[in-house]
N, C-alpha and C. Protein backbone atom coordinates (compact mmCIF):
# COMPACT_ATOMS: atom_id res chain seq x y z
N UNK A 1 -65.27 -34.79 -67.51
CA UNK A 1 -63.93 -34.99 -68.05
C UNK A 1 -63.77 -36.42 -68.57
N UNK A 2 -64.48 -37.60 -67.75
CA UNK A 2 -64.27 -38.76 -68.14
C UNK A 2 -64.48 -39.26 -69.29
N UNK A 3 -66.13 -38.61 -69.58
CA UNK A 3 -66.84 -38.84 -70.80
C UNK A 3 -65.91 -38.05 -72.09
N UNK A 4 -65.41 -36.84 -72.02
CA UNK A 4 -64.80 -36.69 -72.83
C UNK A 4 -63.58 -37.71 -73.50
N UNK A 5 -62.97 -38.05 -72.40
CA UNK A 5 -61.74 -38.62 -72.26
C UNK A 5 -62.43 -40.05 -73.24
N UNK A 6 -63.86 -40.62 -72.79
CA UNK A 6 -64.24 -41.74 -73.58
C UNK A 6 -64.23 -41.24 -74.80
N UNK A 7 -64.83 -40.45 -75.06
CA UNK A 7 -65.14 -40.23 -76.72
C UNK A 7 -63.58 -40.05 -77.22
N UNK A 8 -62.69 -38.97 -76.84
CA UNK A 8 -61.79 -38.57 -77.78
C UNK A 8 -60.58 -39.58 -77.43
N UNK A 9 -60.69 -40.69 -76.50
CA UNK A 9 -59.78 -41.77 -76.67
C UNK A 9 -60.45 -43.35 -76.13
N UNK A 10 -60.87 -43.84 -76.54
CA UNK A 10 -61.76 -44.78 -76.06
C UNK A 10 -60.87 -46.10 -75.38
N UNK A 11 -59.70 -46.20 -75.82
CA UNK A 11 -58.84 -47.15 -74.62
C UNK A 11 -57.92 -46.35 -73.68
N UNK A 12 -58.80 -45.40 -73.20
CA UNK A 12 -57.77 -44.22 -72.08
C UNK A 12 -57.37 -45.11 -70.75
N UNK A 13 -58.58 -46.32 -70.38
CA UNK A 13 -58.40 -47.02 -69.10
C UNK A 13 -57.56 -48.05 -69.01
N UNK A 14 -57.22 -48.17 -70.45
CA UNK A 14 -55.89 -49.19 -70.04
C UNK A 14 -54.74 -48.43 -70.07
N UNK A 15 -54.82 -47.27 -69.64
CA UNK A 15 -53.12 -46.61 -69.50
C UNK A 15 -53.22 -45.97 -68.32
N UNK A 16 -54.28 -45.97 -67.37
CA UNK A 16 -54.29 -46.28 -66.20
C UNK A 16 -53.82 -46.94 -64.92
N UNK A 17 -52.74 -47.07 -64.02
CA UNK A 17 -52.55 -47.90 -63.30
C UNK A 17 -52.28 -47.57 -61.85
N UNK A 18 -52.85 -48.36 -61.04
CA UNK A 18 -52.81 -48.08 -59.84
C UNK A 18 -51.42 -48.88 -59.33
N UNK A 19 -51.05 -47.81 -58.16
CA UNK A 19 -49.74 -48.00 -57.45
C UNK A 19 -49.79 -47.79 -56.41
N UNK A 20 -49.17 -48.59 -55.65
CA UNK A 20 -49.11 -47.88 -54.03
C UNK A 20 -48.49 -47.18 -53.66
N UNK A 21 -48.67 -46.55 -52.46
CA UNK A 21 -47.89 -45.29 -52.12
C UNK A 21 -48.80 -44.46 -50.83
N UNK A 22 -48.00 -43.55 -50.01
CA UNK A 22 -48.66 -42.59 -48.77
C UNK A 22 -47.73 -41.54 -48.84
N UNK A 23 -48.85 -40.24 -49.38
CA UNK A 23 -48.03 -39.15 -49.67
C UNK A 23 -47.65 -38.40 -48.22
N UNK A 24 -48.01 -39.04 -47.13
CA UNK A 24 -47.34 -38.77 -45.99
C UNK A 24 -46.07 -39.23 -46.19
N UNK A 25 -45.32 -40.39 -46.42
CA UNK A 25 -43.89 -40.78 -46.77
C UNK A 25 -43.07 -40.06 -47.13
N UNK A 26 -42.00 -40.42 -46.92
CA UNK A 26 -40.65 -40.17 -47.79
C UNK A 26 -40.61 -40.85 -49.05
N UNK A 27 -40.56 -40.12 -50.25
CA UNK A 27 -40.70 -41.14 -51.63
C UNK A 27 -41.75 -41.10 -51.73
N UNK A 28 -42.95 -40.83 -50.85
CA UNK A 28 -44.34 -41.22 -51.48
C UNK A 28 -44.67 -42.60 -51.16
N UNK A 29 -43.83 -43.49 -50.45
CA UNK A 29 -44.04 -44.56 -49.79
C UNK A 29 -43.81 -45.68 -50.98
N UNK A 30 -43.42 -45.09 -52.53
CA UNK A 30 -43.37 -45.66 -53.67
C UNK A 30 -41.87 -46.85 -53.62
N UNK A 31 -42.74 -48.26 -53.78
CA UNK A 31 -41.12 -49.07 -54.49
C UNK A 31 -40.53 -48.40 -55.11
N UNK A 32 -39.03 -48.91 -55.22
CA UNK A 32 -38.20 -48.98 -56.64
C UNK A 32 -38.61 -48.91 -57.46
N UNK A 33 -40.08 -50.37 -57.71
CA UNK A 33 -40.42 -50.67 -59.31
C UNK A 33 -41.47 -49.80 -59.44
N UNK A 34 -42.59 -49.07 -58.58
CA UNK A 34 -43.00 -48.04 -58.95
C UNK A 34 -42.44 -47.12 -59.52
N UNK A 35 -41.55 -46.63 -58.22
CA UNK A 35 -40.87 -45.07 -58.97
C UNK A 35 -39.99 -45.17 -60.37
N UNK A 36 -39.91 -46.21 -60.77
CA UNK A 36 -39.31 -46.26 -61.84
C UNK A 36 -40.10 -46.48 -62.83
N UNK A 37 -41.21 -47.02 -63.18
CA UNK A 37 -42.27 -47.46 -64.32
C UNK A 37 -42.96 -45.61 -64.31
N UNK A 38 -43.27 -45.18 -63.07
CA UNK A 38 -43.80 -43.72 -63.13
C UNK A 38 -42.55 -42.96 -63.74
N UNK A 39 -41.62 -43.10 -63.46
CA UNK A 39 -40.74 -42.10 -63.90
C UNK A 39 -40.67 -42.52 -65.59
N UNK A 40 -41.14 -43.46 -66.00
CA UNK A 40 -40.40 -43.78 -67.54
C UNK A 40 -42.00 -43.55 -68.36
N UNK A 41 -43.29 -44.23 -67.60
CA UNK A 41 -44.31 -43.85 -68.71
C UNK A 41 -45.05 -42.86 -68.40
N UNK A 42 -45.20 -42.31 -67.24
CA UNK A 42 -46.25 -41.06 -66.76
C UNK A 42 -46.18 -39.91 -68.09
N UNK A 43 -47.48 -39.15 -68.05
CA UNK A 43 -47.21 -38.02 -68.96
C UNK A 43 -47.89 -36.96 -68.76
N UNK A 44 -48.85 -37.14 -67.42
CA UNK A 44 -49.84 -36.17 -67.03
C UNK A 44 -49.95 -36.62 -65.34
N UNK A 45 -49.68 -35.78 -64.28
CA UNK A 45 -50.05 -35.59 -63.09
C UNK A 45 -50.64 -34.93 -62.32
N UNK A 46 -52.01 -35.23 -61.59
CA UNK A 46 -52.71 -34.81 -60.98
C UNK A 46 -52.66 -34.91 -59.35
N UNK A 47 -52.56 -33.77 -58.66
CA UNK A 47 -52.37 -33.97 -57.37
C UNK A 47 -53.25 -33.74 -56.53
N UNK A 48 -53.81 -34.65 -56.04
CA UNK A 48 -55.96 -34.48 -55.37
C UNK A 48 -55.56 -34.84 -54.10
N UNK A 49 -54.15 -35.31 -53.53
CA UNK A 49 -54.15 -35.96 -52.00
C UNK A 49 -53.84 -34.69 -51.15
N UNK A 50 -54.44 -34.65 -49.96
CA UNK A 50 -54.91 -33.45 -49.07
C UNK A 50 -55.80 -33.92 -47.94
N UNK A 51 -55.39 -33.05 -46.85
CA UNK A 51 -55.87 -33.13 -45.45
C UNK A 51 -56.98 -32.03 -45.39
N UNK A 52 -57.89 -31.93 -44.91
CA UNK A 52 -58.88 -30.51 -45.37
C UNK A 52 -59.17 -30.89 -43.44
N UNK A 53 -59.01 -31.64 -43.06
CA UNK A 53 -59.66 -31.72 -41.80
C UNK A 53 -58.91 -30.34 -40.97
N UNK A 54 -59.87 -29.78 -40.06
CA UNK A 54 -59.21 -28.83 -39.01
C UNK A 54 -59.00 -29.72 -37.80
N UNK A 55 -59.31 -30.65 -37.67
CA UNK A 55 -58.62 -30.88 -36.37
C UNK A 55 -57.27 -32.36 -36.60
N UNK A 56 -56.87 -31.60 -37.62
CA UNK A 56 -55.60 -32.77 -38.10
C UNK A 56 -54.29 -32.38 -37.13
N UNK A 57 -53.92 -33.15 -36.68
CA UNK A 57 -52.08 -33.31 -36.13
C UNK A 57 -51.44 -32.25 -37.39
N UNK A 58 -50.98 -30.91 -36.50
CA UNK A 58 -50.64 -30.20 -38.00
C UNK A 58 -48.72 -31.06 -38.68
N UNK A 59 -48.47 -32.03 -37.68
CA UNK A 59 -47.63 -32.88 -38.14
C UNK A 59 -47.79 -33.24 -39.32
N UNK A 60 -49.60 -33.92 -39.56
CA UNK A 60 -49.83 -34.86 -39.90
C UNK A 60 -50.37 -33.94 -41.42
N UNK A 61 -50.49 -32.73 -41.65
CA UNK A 61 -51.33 -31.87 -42.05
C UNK A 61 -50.01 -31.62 -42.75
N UNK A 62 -48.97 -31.36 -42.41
CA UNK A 62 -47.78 -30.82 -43.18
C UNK A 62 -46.89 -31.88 -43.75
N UNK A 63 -47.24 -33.20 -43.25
CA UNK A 63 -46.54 -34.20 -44.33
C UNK A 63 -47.48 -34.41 -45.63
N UNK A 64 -49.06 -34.11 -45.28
CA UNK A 64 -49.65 -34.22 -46.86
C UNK A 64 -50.04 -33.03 -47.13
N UNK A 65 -49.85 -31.86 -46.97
CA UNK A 65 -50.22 -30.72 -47.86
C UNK A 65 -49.27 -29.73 -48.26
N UNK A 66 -47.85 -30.47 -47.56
CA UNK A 66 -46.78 -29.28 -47.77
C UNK A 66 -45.68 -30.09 -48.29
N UNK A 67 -44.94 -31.44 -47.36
CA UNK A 67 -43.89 -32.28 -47.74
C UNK A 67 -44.40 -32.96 -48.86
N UNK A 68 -45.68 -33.72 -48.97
CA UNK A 68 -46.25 -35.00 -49.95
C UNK A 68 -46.26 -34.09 -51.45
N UNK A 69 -46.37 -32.80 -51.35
CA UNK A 69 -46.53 -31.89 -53.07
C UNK A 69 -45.09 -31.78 -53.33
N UNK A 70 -44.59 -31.31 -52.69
CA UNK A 70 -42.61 -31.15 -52.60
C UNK A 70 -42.30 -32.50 -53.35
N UNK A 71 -42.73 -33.69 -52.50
CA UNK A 71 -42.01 -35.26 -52.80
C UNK A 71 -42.81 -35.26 -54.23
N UNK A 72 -43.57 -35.55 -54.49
CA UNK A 72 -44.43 -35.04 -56.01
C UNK A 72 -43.63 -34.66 -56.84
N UNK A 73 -43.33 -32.89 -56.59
CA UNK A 73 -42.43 -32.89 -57.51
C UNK A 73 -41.07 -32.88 -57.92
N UNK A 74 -40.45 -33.16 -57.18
CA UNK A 74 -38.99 -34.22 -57.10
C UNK A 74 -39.57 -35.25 -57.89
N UNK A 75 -40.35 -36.18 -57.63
CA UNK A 75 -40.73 -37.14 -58.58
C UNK A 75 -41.26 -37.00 -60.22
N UNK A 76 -41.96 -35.68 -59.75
CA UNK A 76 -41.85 -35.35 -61.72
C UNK A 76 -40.84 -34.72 -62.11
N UNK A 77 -39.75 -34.82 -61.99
CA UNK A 77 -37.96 -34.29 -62.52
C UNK A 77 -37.87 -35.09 -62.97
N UNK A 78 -38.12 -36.30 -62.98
CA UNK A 78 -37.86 -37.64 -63.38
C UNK A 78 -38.09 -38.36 -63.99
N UNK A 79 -39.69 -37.48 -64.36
CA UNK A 79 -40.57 -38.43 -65.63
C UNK A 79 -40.26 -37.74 -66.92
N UNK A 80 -39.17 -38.86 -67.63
CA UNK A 80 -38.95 -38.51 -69.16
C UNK A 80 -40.02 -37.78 -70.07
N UNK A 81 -41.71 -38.60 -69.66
CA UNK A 81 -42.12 -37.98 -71.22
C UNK A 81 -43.56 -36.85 -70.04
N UNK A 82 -43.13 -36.42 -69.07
CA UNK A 82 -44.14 -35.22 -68.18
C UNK A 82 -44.25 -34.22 -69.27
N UNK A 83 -45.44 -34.17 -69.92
CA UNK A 83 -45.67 -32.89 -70.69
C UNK A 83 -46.17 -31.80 -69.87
């Protein structure tokens, strides 16, 4: 996918940016100034965060595989240009 992504856009990595955040959280653990720069330039979201372990706290198992996708997408309601 990457290599594609090089050829058919070759400055794809500067629209890249890392943010903090724990999709165990409330919010995603995201600042203000995160959730707001994501909400105004995002345009594609991928959701890869997940517990696969069996011997997880199913506490701990249901804040990232059930609450953290929920908080996700509450957060893409928000992104103006989410195609």
């Amino acid at each position: 996918i990457f290599q594609k992504l090089k050829n058919e856009s070759p400055k794809f990595r500067h629209k890249i940016v890392a943010v903090a955040g724990d999709i165990a959280q409330p919010g995603l653990g995201l600042s203000p100034a995160d959730r707001d720069l994501l909400a105004r330039e995002v345009t594609i979201v991928f959701n890869v965060a997940a517990t696969v372990r069996f011997d997880e706290k199913i506490k701990d198992a249901v804040a990232i595989n059930i609450s953290g996708p929920k908080e996700i997408l509450t957060l893409c309601r928000s992104m103006a240009n989410l195609r």
